[in-house]
PDB file of N, CA and C in Angstrom:
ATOM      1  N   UNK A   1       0.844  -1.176   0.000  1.00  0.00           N
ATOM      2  CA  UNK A   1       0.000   0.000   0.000  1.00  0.00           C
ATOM      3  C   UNK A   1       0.895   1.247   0.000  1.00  0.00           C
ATOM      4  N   UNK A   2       0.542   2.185  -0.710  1.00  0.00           N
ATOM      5  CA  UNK A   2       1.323   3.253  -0.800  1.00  0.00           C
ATOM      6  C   UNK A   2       1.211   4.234   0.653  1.00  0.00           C
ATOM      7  N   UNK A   3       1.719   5.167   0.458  1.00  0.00           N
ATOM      8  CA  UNK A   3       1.742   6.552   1.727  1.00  0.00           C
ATOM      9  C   UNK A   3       0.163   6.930   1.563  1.00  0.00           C
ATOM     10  N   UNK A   4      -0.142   7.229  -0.078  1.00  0.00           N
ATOM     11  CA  UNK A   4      -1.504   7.562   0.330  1.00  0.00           C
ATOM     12  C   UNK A   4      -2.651   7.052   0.545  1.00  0.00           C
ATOM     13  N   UNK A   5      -2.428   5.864   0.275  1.00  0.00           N
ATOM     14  CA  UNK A   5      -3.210   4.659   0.818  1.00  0.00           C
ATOM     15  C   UNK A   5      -3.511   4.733   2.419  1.00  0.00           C
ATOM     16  N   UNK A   6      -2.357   4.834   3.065  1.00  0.00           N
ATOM     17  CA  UNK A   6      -2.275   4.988   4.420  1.00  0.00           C
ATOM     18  C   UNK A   6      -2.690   6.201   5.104  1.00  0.00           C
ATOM     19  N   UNK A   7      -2.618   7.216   4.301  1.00  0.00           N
ATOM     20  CA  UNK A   7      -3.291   8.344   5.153  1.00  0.00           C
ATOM     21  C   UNK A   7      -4.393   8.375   4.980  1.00  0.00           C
ATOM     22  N   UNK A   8      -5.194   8.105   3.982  1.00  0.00           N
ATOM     23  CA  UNK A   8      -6.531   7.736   3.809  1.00  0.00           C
ATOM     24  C   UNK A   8      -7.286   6.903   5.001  1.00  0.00           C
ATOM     25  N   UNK A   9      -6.282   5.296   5.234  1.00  0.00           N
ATOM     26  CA  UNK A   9      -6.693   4.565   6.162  1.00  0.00           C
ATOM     27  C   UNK A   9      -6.442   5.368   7.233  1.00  0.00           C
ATOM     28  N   UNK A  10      -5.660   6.321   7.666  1.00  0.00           N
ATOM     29  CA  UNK A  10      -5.516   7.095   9.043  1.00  0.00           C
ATOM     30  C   UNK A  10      -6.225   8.016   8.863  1.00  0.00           C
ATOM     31  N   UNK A  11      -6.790   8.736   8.218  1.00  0.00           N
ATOM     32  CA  UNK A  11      -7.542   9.772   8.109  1.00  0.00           C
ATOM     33  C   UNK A  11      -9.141   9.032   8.323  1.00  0.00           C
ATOM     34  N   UNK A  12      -9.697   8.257   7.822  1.00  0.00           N
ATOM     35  CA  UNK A  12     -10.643   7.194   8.331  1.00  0.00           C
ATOM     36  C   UNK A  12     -10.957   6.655   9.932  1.00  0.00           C
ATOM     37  N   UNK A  13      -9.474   6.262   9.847  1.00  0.00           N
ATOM     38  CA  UNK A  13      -9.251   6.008  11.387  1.00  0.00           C
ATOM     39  C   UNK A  13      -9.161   7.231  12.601  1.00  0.00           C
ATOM     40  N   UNK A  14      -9.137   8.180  12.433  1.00  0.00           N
ATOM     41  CA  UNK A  14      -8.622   9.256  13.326  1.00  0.00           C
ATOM     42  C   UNK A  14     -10.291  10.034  13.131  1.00  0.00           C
ATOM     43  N   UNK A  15     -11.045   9.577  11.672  1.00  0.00           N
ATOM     44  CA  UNK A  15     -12.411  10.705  12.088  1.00  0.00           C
ATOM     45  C   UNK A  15     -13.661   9.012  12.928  1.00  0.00           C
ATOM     46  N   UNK A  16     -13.267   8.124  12.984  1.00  0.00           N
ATOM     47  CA  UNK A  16     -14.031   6.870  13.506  1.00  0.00           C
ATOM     48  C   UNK A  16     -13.610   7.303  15.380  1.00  0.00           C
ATOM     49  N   UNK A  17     -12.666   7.103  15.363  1.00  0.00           N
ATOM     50  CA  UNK A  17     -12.279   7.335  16.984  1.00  0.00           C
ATOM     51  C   UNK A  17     -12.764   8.509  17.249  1.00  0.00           C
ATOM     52  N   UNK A  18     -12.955   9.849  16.879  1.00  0.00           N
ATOM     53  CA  UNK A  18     -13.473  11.097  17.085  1.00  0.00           C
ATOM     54  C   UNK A  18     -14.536  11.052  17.584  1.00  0.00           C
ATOM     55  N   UNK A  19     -15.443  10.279  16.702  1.00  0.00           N
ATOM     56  CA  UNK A  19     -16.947   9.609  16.676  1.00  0.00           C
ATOM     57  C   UNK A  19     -17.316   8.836  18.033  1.00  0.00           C
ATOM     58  N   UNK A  20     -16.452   7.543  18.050  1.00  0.00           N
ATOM     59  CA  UNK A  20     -16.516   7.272  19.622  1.00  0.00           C
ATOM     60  C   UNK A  20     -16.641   8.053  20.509  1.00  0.00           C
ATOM     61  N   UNK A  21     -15.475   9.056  20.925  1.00  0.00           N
ATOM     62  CA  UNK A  21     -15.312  10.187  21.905  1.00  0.00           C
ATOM     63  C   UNK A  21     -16.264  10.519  21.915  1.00  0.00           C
ATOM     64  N   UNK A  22     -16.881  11.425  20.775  1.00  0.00           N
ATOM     65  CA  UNK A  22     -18.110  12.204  21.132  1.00  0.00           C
ATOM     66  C   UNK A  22     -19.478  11.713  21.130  1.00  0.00           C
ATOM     67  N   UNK A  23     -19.509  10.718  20.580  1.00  0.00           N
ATOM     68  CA  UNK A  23     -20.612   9.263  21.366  1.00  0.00           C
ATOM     69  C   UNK A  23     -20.896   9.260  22.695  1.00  0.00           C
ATOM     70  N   UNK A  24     -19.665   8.866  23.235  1.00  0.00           N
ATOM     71  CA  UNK A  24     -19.314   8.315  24.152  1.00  0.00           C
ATOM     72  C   UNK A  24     -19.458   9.684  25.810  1.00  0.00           C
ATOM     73  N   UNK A  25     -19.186  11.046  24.971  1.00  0.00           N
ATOM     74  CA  UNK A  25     -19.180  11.851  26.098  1.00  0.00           C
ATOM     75  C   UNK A  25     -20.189  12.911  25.841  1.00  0.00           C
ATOM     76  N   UNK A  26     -21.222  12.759  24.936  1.00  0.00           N
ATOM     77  CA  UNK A  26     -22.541  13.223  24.321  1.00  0.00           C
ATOM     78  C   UNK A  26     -23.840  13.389  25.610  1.00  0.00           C
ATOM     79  N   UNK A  27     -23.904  12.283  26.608  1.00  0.00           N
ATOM     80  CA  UNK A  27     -24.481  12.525  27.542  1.00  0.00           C
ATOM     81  C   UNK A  27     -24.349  13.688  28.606  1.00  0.00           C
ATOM     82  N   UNK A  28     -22.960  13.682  28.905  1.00  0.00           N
ATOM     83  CA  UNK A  28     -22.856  14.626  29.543  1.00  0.00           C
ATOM     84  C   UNK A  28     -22.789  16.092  28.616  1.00  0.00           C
ATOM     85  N   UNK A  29     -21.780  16.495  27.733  1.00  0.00           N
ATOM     86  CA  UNK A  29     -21.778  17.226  26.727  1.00  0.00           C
ATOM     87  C   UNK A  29     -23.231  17.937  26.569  1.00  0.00           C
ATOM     88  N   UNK A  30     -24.251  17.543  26.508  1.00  0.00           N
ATOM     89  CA  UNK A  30     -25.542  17.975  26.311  1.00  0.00           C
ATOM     90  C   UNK A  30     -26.086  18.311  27.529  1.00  0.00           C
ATOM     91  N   UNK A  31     -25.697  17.869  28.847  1.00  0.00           N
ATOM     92  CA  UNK A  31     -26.040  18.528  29.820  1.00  0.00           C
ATOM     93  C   UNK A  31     -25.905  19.893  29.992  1.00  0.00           C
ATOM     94  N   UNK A  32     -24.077  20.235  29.628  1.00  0.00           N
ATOM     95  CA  UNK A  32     -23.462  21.145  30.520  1.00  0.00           C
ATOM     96  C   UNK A  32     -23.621  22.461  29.444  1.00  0.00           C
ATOM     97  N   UNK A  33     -23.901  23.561  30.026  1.00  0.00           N
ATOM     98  CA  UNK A  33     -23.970  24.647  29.572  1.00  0.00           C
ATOM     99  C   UNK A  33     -24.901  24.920  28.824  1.00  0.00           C
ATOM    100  N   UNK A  34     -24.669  25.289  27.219  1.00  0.00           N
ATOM    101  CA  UNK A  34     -26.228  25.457  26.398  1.00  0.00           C
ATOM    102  C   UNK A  34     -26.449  24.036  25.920  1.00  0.00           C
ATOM    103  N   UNK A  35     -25.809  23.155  26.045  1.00  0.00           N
ATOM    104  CA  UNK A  35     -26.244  22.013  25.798  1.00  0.00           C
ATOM    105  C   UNK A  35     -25.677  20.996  24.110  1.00  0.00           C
ATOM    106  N   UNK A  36     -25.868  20.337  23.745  1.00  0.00           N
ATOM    107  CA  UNK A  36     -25.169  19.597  23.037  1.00  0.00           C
ATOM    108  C   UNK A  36     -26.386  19.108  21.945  1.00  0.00           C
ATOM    109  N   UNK A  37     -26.269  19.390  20.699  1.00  0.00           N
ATOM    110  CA  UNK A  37     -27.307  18.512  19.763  1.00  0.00           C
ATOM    111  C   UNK A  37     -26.497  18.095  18.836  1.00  0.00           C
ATOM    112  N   UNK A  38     -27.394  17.029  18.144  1.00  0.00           N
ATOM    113  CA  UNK A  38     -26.866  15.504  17.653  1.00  0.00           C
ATOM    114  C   UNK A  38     -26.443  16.485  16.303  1.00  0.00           C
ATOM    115  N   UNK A  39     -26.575  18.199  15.585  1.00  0.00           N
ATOM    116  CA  UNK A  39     -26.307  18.223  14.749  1.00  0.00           C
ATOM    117  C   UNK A  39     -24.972  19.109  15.202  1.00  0.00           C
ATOM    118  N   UNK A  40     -24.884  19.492  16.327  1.00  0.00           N
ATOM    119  CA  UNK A  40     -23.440  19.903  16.751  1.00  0.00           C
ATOM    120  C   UNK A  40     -22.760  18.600  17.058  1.00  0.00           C
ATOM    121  N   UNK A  41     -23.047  17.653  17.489  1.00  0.00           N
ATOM    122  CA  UNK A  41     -22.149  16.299  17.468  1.00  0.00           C
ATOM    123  C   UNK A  41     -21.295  16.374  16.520  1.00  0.00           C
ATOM    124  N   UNK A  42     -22.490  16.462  15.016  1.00  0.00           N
ATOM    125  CA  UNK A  42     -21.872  15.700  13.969  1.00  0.00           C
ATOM    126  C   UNK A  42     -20.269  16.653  13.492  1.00  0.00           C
ATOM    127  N   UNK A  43     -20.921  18.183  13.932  1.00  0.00           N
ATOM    128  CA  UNK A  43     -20.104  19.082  13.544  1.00  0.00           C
ATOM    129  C   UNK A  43     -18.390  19.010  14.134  1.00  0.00           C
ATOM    130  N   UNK A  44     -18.397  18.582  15.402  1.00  0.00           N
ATOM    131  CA  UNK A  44     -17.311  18.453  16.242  1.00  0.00           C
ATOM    132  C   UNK A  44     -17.025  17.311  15.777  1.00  0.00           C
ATOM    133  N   UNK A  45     -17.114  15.838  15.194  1.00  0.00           N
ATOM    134  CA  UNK A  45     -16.767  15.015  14.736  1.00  0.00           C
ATOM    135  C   UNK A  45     -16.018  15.272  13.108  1.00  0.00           C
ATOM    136  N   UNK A  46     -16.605  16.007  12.619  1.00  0.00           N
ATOM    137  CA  UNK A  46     -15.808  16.459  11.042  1.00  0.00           C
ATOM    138  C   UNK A  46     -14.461  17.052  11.272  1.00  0.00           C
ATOM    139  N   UNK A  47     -14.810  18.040  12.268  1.00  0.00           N
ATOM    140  CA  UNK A  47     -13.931  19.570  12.029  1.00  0.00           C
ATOM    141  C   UNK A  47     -13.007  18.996  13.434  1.00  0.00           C
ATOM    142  N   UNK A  48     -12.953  18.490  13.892  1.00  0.00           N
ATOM    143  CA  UNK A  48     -11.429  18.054  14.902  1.00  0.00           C
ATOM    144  C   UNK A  48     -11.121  19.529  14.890  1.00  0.00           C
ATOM    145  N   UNK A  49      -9.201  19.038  15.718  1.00  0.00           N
ATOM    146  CA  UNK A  49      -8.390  20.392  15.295  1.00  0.00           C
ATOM    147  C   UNK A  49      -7.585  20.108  13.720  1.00  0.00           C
ATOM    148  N   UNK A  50      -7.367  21.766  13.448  1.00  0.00           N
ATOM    149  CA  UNK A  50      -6.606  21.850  12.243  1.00  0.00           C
ATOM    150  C   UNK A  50      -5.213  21.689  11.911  1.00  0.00           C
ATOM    151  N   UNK A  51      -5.093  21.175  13.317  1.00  0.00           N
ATOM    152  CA  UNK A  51      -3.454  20.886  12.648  1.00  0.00           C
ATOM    153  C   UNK A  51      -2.220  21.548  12.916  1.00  0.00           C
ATOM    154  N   UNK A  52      -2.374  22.852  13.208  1.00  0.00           N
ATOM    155  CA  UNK A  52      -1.353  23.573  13.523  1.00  0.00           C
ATOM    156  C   UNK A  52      -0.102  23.063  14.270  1.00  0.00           C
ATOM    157  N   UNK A  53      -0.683  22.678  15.879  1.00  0.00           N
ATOM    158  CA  UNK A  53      -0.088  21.757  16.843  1.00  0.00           C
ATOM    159  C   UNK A  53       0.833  20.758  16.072  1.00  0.00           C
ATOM    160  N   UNK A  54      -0.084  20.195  15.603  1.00  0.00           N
ATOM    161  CA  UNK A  54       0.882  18.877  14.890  1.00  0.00           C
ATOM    162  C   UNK A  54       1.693  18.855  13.714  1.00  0.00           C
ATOM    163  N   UNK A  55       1.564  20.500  13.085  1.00  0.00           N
ATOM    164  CA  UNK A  55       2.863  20.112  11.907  1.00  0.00           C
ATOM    165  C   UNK A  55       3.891  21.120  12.713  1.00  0.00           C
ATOM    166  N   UNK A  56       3.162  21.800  14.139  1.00  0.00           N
ATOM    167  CA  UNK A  56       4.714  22.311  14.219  1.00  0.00           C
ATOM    168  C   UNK A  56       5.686  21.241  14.629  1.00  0.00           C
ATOM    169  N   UNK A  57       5.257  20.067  15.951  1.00  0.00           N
ATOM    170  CA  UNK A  57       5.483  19.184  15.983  1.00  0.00           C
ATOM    171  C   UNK A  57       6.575  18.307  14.976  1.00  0.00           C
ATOM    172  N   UNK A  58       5.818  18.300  13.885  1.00  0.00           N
ATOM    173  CA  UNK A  58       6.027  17.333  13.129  1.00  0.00           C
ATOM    174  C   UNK A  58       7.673  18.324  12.204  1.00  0.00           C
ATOM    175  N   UNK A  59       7.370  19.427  12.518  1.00  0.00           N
ATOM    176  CA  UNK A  59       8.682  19.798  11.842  1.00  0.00           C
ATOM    177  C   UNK A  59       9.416  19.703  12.683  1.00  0.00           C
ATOM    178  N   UNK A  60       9.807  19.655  13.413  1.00  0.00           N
ATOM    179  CA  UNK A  60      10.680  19.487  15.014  1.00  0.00           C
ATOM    180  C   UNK A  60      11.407  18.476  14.540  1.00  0.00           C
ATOM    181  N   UNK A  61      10.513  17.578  14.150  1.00  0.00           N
ATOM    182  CA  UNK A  61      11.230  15.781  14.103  1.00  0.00           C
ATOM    183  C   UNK A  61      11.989  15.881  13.218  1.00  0.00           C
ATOM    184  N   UNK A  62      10.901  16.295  11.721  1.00  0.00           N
ATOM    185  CA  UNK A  62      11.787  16.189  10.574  1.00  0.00           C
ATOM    186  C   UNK A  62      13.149  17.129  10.577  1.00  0.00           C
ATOM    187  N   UNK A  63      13.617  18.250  11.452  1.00  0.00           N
ATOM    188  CA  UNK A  63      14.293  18.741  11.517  1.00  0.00           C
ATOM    189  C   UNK A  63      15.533  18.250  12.690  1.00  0.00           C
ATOM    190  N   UNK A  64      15.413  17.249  12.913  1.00  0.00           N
ATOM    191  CA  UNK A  64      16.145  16.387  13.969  1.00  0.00           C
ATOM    192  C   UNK A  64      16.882  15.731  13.011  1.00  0.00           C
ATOM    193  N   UNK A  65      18.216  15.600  13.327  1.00  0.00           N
ATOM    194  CA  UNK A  65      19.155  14.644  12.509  1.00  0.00           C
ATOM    195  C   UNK A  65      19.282  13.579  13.411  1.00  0.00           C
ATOM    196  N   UNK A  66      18.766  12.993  14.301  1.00  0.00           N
ATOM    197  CA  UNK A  66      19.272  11.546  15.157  1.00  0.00           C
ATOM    198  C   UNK A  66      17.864  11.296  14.489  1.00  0.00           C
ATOM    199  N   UNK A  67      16.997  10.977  13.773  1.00  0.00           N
ATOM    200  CA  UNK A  67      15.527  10.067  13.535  1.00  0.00           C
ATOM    201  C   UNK A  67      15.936  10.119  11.916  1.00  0.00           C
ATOM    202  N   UNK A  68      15.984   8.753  11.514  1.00  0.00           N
ATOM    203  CA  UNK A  68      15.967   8.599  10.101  1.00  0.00           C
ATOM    204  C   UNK A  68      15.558   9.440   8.947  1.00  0.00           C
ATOM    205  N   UNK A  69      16.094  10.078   7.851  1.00  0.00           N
ATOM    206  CA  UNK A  69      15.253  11.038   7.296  1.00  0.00           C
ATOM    207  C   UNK A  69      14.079  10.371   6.606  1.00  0.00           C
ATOM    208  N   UNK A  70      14.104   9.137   6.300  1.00  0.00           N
ATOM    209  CA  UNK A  70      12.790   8.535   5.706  1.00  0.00           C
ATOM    210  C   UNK A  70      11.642   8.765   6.802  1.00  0.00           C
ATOM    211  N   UNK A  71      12.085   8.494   7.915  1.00  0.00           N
ATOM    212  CA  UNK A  71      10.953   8.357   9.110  1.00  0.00           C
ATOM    213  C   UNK A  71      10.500   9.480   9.125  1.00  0.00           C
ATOM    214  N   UNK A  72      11.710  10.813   9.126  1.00  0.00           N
ATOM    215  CA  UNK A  72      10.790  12.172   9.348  1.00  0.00           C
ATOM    216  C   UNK A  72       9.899  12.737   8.467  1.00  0.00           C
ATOM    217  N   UNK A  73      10.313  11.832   7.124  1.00  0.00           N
ATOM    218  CA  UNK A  73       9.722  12.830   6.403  1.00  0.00           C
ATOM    219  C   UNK A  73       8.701  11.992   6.111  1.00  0.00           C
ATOM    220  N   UNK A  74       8.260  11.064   6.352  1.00  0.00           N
ATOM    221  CA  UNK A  74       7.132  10.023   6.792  1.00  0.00           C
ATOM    222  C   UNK A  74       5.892  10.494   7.431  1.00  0.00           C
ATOM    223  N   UNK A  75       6.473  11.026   8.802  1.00  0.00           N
ATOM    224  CA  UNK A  75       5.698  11.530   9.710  1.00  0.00           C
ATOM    225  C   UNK A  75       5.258  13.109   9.060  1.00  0.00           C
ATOM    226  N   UNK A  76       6.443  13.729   8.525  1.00  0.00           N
ATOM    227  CA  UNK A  76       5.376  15.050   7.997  1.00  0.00           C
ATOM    228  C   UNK A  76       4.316  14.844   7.106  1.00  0.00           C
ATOM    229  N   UNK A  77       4.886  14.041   6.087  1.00  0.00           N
ATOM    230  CA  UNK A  77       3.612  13.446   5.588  1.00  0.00           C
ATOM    231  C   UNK A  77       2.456  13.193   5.761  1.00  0.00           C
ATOM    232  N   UNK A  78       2.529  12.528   6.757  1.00  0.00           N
ATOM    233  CA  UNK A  78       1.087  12.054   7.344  1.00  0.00           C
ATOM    234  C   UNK A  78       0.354  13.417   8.178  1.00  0.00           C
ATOM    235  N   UNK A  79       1.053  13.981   9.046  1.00  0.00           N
ATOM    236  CA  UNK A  79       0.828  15.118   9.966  1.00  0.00           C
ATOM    237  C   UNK A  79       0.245  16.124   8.758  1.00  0.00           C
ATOM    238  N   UNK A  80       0.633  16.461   7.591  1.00  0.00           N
ATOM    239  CA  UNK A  80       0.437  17.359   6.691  1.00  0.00           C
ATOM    240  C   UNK A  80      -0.496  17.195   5.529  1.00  0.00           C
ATOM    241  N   UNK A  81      -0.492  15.580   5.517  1.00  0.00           N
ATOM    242  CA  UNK A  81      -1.831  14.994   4.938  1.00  0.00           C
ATOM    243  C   UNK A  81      -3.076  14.924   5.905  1.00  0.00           C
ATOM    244  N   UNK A  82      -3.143  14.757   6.814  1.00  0.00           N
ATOM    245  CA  UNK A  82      -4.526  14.923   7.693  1.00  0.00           C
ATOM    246  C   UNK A  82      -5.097  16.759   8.464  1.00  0.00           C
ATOM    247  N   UNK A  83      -3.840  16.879   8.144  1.00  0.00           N
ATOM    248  CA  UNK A  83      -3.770  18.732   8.444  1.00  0.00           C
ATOM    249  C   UNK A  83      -4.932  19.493   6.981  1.00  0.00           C
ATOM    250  N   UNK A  84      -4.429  18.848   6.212  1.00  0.00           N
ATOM    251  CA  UNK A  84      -5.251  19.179   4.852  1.00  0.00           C
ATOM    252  C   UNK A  84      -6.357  18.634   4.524  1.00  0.00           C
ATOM    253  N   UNK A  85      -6.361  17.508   4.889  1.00  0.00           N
ATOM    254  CA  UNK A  85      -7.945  17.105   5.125  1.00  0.00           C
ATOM    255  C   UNK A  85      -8.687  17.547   6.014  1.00  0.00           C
ATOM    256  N   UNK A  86      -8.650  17.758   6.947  1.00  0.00           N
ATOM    257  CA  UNK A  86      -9.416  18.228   7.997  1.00  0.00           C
ATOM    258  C   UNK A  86      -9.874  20.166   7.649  1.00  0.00           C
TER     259      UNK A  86
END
């Protein structure tokens, strides 16, 4: 499978687990404050965060000479492919 094969499958995978979370903490979520509806659920399940965090992150690494340069530039990849999807 290629790289973009894989960010696809992680990009899949990362908006499924989102889904759980906010499944999962929807009861309370709808209690507290103005309250929580199933069409703001859906909204907080799409739109995650954008990424920022994680490509500064992710340049850190790739800018590290002790981590393989395939690996770093692996990881920006991915960090910069789900940054753009989202």
């Amino acid at each position: 499978m290629s790289d973009f094969g894989y960010l696809a499958l992680l990009y899949i995978s990362l908006l499924c687990i989102r889904l759980v979370m906010i499944v999962l903490s929807f009861p309370v979520l709808s209690r507290m404050g103005y309250g929580l509806t199933w069409k703001d659920a859906l909204v907080l399940v799409w739109g995650g965060l954008r990424g920022a965090v994680g490509l500064a992150l992710a340049l850190i690494i790739d800018l590290d000479d002790t981590i393989p340069s395939a690996e770093s530039t692996r990881i920006m990849f991915m960090t910069a492919g789900i940054a753009t999807f989202t």
